[in-house]
Protein backbone atom coordinates (compact mmCIF):
# COMPACT_ATOMS: atom_id res chain seq x y z
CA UNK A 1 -17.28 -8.16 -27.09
CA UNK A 2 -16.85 -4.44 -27.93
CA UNK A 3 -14.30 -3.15 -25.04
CA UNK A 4 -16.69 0.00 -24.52
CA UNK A 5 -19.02 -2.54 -22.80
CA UNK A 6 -16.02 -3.55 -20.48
CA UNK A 7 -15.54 -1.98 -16.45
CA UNK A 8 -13.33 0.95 -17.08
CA UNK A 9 -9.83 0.61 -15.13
CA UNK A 10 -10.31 3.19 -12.67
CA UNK A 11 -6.98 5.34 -10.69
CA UNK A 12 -5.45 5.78 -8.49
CA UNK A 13 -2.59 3.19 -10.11
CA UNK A 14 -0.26 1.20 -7.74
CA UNK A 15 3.39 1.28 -9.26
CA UNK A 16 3.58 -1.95 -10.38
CA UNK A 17 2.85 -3.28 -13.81
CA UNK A 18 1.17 -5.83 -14.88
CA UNK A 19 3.78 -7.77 -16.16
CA UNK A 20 4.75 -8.58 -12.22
CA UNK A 21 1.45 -10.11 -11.87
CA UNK A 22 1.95 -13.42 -13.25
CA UNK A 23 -0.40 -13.12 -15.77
CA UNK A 24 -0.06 -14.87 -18.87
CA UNK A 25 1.01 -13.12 -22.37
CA UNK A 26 -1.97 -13.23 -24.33
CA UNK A 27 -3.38 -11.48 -20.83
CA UNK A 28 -0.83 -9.06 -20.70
CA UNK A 29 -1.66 -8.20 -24.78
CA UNK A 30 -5.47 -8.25 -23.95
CA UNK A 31 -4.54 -5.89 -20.82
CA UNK A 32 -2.93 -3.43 -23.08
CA UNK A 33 -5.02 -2.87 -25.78
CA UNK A 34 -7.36 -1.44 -23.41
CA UNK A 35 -4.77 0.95 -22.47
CA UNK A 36 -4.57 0.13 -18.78
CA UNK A 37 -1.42 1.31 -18.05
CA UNK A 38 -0.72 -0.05 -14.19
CA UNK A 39 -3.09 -2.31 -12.10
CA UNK A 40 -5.21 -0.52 -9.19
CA UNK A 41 -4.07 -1.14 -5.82
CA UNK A 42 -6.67 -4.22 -5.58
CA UNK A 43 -5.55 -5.82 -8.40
CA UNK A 44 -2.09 -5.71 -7.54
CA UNK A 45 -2.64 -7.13 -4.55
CA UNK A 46 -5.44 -9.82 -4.95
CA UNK A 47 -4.01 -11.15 -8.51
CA UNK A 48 -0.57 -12.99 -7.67
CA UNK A 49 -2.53 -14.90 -4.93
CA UNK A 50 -5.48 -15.41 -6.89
CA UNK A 51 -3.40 -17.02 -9.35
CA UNK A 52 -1.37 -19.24 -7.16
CA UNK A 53 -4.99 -20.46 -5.67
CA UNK A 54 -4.84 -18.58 -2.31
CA UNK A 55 -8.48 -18.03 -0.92
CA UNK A 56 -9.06 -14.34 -0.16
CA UNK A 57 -11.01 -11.46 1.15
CA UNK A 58 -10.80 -8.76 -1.09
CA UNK A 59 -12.31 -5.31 1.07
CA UNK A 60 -12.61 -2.64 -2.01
CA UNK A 61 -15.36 -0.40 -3.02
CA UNK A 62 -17.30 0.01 -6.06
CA UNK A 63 -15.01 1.50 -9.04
CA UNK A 64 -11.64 -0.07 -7.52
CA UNK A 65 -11.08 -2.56 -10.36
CA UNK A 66 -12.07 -5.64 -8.19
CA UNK A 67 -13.43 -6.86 -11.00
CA UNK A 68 -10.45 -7.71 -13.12
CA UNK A 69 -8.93 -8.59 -9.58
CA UNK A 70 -10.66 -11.51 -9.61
CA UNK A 71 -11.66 -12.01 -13.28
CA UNK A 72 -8.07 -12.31 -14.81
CA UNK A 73 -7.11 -14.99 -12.58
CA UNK A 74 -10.18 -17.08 -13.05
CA UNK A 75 -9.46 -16.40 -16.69
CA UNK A 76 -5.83 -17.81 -16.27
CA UNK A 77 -6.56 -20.83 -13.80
CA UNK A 78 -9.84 -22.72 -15.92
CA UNK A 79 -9.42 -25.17 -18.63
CA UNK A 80 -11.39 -24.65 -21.81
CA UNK A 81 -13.66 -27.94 -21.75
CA UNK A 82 -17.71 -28.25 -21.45
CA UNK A 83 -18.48 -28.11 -17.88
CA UNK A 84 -19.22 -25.29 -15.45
CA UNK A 85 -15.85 -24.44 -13.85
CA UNK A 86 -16.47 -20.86 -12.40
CA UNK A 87 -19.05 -19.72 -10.33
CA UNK A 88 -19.23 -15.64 -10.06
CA UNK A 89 -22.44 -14.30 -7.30
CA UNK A 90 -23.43 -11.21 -7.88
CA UNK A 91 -26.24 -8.62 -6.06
CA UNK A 92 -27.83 -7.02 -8.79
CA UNK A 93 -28.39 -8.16 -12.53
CA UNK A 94 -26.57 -4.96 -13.65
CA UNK A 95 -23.40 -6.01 -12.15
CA UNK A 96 -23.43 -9.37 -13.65
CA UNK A 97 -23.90 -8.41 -16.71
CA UNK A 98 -20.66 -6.13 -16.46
CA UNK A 99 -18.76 -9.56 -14.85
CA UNK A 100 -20.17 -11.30 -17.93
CA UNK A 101 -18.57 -8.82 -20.68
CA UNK A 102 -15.66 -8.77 -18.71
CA UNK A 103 -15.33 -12.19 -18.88
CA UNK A 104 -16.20 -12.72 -22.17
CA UNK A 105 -13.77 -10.34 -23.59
CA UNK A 106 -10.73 -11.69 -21.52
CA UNK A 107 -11.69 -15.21 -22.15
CA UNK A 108 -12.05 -15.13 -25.62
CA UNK A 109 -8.26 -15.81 -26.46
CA UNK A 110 -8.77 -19.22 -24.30
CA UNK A 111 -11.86 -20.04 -26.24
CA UNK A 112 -13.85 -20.01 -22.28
CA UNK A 113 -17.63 -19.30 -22.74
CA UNK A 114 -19.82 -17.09 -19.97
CA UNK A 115 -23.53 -17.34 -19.00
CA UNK A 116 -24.95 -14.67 -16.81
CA UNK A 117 -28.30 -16.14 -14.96
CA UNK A 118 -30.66 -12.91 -13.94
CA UNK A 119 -33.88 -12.37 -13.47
CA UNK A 120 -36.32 -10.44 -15.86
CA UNK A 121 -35.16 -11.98 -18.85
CA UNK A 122 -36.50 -15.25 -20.60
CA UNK A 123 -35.38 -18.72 -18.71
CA UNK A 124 -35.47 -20.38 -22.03
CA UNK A 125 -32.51 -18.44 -23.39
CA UNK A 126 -30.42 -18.84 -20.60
CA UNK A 127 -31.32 -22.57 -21.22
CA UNK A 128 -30.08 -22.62 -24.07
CA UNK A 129 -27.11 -20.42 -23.35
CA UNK A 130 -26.48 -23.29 -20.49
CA UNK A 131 -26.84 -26.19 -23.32
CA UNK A 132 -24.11 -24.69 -25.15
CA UNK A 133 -21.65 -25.98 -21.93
CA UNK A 134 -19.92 -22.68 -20.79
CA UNK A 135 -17.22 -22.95 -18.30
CA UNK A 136 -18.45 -19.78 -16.51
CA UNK A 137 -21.57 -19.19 -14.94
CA UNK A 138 -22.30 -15.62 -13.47
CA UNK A 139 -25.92 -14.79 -11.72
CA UNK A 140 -27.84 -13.28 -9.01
CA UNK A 141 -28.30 -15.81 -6.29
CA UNK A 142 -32.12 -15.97 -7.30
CA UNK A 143 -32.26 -17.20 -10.60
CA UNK A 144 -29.23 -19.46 -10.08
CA UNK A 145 -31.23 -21.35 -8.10
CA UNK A 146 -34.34 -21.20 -9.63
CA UNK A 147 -31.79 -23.14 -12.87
CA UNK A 148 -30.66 -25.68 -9.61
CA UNK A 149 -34.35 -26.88 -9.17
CA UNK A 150 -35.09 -27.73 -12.50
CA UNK A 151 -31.69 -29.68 -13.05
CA UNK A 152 -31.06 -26.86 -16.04
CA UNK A 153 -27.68 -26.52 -14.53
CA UNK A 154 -24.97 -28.67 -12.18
CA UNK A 155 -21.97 -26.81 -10.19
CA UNK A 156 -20.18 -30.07 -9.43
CA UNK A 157 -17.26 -29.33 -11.13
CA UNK A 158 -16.90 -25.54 -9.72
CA UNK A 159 -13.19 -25.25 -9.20
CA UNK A 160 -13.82 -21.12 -8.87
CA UNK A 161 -16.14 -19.57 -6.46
CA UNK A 162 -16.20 -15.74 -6.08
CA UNK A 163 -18.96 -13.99 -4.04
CA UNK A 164 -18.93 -10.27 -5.01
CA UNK A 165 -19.99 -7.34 -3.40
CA UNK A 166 -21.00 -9.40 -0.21
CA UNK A 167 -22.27 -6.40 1.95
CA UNK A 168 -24.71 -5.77 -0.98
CA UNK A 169 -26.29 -9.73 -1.11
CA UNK A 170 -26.41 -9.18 2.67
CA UNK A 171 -28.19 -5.82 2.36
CA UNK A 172 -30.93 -7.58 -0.31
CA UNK A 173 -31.72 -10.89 2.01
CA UNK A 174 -29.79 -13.26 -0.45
CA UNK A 175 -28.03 -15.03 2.53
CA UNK A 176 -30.42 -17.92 2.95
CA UNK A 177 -29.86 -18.15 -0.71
CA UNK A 178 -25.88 -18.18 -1.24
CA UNK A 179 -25.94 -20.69 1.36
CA UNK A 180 -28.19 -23.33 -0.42
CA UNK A 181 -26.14 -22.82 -3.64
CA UNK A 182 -22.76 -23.24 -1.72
CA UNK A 183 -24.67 -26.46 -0.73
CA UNK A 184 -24.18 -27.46 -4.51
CA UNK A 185 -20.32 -26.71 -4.92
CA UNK A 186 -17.35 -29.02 -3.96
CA UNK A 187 -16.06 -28.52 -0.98
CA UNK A 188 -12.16 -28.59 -2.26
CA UNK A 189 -12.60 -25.23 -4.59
CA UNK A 190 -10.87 -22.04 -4.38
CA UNK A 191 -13.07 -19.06 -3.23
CA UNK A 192 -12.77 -15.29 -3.18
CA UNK A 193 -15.20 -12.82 -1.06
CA UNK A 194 -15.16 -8.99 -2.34
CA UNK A 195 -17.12 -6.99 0.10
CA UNK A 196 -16.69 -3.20 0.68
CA UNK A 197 -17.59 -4.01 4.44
CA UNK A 198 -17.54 -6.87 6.93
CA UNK A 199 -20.64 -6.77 9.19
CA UNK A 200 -21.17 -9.90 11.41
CA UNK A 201 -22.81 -12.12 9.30
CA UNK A 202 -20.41 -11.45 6.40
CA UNK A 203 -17.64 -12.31 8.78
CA UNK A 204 -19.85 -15.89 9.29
CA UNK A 205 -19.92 -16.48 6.16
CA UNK A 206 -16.03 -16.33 5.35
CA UNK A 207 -15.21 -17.97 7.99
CA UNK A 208 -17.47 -21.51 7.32
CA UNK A 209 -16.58 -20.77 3.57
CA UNK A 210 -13.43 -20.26 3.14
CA UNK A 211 -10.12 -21.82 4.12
CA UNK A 212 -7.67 -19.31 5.80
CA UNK A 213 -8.32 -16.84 3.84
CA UNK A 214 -6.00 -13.41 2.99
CA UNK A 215 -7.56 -10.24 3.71
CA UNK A 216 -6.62 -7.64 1.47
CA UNK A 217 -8.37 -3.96 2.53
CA UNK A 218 -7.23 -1.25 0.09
CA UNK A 219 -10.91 0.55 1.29
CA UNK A 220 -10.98 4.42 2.75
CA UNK A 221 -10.48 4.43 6.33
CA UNK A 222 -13.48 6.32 7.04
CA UNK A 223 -12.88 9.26 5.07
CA UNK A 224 -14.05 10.23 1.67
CA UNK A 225 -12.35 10.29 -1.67
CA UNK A 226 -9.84 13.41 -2.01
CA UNK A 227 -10.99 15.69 -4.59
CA UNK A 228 -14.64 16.44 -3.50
CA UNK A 229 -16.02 19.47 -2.64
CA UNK A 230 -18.68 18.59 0.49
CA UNK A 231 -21.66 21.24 0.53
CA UNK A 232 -25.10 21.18 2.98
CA UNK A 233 -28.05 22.96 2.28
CA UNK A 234 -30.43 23.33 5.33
CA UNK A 235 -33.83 23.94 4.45
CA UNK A 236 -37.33 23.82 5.48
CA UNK A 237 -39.18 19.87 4.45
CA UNK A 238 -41.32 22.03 2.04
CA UNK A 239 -37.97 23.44 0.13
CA UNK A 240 -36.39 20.58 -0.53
CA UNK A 241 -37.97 20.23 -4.17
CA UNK A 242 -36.92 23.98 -4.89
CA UNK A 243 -33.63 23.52 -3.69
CA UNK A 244 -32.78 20.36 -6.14
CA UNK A 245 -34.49 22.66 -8.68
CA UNK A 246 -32.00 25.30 -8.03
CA UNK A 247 -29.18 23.00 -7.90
CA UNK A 248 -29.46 21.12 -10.85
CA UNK A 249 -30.08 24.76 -12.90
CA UNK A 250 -26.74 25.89 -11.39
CA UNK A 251 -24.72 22.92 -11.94
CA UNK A 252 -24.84 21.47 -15.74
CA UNK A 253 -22.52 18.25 -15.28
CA UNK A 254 -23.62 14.75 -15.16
CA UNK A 255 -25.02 14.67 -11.96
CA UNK A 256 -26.74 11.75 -10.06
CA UNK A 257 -28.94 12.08 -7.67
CA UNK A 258 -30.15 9.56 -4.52
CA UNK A 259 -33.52 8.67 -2.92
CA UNK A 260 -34.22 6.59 0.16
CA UNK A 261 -37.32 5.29 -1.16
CA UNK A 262 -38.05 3.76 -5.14
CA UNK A 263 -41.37 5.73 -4.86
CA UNK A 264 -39.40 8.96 -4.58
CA UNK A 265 -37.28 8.43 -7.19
CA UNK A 266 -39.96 7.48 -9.48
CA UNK A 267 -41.40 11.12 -8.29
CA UNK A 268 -38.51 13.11 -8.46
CA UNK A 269 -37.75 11.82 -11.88
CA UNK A 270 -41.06 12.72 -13.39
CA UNK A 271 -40.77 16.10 -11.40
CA UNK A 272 -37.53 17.06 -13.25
CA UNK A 273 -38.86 15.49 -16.59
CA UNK A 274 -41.99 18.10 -16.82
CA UNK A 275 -39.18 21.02 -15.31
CA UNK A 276 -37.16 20.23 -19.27
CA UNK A 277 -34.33 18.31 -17.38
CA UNK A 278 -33.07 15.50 -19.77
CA UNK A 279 -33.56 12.67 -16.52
CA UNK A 280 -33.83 8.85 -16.19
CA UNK A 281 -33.93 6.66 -12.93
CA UNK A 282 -33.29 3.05 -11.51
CA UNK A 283 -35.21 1.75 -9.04
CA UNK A 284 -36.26 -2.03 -8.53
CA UNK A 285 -39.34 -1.63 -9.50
CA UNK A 286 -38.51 -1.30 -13.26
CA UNK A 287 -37.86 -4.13 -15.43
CA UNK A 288 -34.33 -5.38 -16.74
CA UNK A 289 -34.52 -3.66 -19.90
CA UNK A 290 -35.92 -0.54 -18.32
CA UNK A 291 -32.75 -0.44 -16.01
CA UNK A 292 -30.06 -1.06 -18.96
CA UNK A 293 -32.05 1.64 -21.47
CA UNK A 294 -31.69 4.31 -18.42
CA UNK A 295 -27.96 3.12 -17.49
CA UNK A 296 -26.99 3.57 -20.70
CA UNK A 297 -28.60 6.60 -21.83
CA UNK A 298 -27.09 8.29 -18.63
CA UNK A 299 -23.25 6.66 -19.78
CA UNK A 300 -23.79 7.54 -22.92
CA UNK A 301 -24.98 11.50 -22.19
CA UNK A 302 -28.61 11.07 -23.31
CA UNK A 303 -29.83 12.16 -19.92
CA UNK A 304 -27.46 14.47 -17.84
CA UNK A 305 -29.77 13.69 -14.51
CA UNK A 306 -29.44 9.41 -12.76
CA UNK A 307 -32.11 9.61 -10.28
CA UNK A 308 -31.36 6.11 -7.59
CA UNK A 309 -31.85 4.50 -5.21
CA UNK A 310 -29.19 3.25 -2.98
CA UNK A 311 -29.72 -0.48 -3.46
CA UNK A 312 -30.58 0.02 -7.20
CA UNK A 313 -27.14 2.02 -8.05
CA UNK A 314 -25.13 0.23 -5.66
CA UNK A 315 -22.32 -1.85 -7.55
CA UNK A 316 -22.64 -0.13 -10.89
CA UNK A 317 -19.68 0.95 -12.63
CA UNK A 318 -20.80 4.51 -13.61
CA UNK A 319 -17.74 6.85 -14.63
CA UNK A 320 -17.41 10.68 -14.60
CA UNK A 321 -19.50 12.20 -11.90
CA UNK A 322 -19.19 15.34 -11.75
CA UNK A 323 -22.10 16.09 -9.14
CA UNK A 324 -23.75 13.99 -6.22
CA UNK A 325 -26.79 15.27 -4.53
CA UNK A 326 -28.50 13.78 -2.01
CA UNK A 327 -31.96 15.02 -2.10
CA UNK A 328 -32.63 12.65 1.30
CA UNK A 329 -29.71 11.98 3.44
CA UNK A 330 -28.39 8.53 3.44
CA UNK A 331 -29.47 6.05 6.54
CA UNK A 332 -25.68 5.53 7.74
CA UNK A 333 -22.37 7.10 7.20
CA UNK A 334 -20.94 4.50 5.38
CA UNK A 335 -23.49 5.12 2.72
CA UNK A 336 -22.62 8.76 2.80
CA UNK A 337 -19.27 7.63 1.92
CA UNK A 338 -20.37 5.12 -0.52
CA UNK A 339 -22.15 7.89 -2.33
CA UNK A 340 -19.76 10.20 -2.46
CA UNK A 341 -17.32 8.26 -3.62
CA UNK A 342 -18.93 8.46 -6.88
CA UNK A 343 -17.09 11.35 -8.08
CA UNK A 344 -13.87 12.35 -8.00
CA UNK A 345 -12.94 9.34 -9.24
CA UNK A 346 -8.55 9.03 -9.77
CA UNK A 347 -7.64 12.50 -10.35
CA UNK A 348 -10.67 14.40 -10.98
CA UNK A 349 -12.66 16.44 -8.60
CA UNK A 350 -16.56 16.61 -7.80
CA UNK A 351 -19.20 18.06 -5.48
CA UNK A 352 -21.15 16.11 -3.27
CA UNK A 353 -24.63 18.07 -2.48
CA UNK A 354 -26.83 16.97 0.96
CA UNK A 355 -30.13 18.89 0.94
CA UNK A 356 -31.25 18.12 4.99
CA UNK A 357 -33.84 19.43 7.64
CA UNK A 358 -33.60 19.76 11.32
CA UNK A 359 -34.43 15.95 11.59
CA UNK A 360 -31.36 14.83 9.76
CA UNK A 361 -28.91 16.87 12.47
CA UNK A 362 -28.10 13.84 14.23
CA UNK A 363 -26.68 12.01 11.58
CA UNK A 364 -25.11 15.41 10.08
CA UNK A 365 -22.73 15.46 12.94
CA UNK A 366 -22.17 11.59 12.63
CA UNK A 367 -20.99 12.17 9.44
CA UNK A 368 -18.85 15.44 10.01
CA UNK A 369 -16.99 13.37 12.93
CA UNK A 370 -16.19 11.03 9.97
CA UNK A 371 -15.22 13.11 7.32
CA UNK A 372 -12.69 14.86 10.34
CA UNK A 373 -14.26 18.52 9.50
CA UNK A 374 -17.59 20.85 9.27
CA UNK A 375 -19.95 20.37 6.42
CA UNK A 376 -19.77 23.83 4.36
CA UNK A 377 -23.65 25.17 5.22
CA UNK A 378 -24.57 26.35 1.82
CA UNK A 379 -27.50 28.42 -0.18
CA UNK A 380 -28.81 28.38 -3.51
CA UNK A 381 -30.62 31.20 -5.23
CA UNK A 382 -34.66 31.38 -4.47
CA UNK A 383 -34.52 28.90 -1.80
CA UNK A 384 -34.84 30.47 2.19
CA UNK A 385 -32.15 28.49 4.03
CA UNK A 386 -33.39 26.66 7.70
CA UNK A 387 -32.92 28.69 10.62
CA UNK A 388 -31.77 25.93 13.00
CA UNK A 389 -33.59 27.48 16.21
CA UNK A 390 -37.31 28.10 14.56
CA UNK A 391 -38.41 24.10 14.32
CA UNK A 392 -36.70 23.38 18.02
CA UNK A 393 -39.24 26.20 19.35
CA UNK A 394 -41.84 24.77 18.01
CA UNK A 395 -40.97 20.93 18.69
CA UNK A 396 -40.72 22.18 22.29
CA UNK A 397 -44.25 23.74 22.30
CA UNK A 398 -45.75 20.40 21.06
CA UNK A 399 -43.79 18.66 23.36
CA UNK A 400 -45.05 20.46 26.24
């Protein structure tokens, strides 16, 4: 496996090494020849327990190195024979493919084999894949099962249960699901929830599936990553396309750029395509090799412009942001945060742009309360800002 396929290890570092981790040599060699240096904070604090067989709850967002927080252990803990050992859940068929490579490149030196079960891609292969007796089964909740009713795979032996990115399965309806595959697993196993939030039913969950779990919260209280520049842009519903136009013709980094709806971003995308912007998108609407052409054309610096939706980018390990702009406002403030926290990743810095009319106000102020300070209000050459006072005169007229 070719290490530029592998989850980059992302900073801030904690000050411990790797060597205090209890990880075995040939892990500690594989470690450094990627050049990590230090574990994250999640890793340093999830691996000695995940080793000694502790179940956990790992709270961590998206580009914290969760990942390997979970992966080197199961990596360390499996013997090498010909049944399915390790069970890995993920969201989106994106992420498990990282999980897979990951795995793949850290178990090679034990000889362990990986499968990763997704939709959009041919059953037969992953039949075949599964005839070859991995010890390491990664998939989305719906094809795993779809493998369970045809008796194409057994999780009997699953000594290694990790359910990643829980808020996200919760967020795409997979509940229902996780629960008829934990149906399949032995009870005596050890399990590990990564989640970047706990709403209720997550909480549930944990508590009838695991076994007195740690919790282990390196997340942002609330606040947004250090490093990024905040702007708003007011405008009239009709300027909203001019003001992205402006935007992305001022700012040349790699910029990505969030939609509420899969429609839009199909839209937008074509809209900055025919204005000579080198663009893709991901939405779940396009197939599975659709999504991994765009994803890697935008790592790779074919296209300059990532055009999402929330759900569709959510999980992905997408380095060097230099620009976020959300051409609609997120639904909460936790996805604010969420998005932002796409740039300014370790050390570098990054501007998050929100392009907002009068009828986001309510959930501007939500998220300046958050954030501790004002959005900067902000205008961009050609576009006529919103004068806040014009659209509640004329709400008040239709009101009356």
């Amino acid at each position: 496996m070719h290490e530029s396929n592998l989850p980059r290890q992302p900073a801030p570092e904690s000050s411990q090494s790797f060597d205090d981790l209890g990880l075995t040599p040939e892990l500690r060699v594989a470690v450094a020849e990627l050049g990590w240096q230090r574990p994250t904070p999640i890793q340093a604090l999830v691996i000695p327990p995940a080793l000694a067989g502790r179940d956990l709850i790992g709270l961590a967002e998206t580009g914290s190195g969760k990942t390997a927080a979970f992966g080197l252990p199961i990596v360390q803990r499996l013997p090498a024979d010909g049944r399915v050992r390790a069970l890995v859940l993920s969201p989106t068929r994106e992420i498990t493919l990282q999980t897979k490579s990951f795995l793949d490149y850290f178990g090679a030196s034990r000889r362990l084999r990986a499968v990763a079960l997704i939709g959009g891609l041919q059953i037969r292969h992953q039949m075949d894949a599964l005839a070859r007796k991995p010890q390491i089964v990664v998939a989305t909740p719906g094809r795993l099962l779809d493998h369970l009713e045809r008796g194409t795979v057994r999780l009997d032996a699953v000594s290694e249960l990790v359910l990643d990115e829980g808020d996200h399965m919760l967020d795409l309806g997979f509940m229902p699901q996780i629960h008829r595959i934990l149906e399949h697993l032995p009870e005596q196993r050890h399990t590990m929830l990564f989640s970047a939030t706990m709403p209720p039913p997550i909480e549930r969950l944990a508590q009838r599936f695991l076994t007195e779990p740690l919790r282990l919260d390196v997340t942002p209280k609330g606040k947004a990553a250090r490093g990024i520049t905040h702007r708003l842009y007011l405008v009239d519903i009709d300027n909203k396309r001019p003001c992205i136009l402006s935007l992305l013709n001022r700012e040349l980094g790699t910029t990505l750029v969030f939609t509420r709806r899969k429609v839009d971003a199909e839209w937008l995308s074509r809209v900055l395509e025919r204005e000579g912007h080198r663009v893709e998108r991901i939405h779940s609407d396009l197939t599975q090799a659709q999504r991994l052409a765009a994803l890697d054309g935008f790592r790779e610096g074919r296209h300059r412009i990532l055009v999402a939706t929330d759900v569709a980018a959510r999980g992905l390990d997408i380095p060097a942001i230099e620009h976020i702009i959300n051409y609609d406002i997120p639904d909460t403030v936790e996805d604010y945060v969420h998005r932002a926290g796409r740039t300014a990743r370790g050390d570098a810095e990054g501007v998050v742009s929100t392009i907002a009319t009068f009828l986001d106000k309510p959930l501007i102020k939500e998220i300046e309360a958050t954030l501790g300070h004002e959005l900067p209000r902000c205008t961009t050459l050609g576009v006529e800002p919103y004068v806040e006072y014009k659209p509640r005169r004329r709400l008040g007229r239709r009101l009356r």
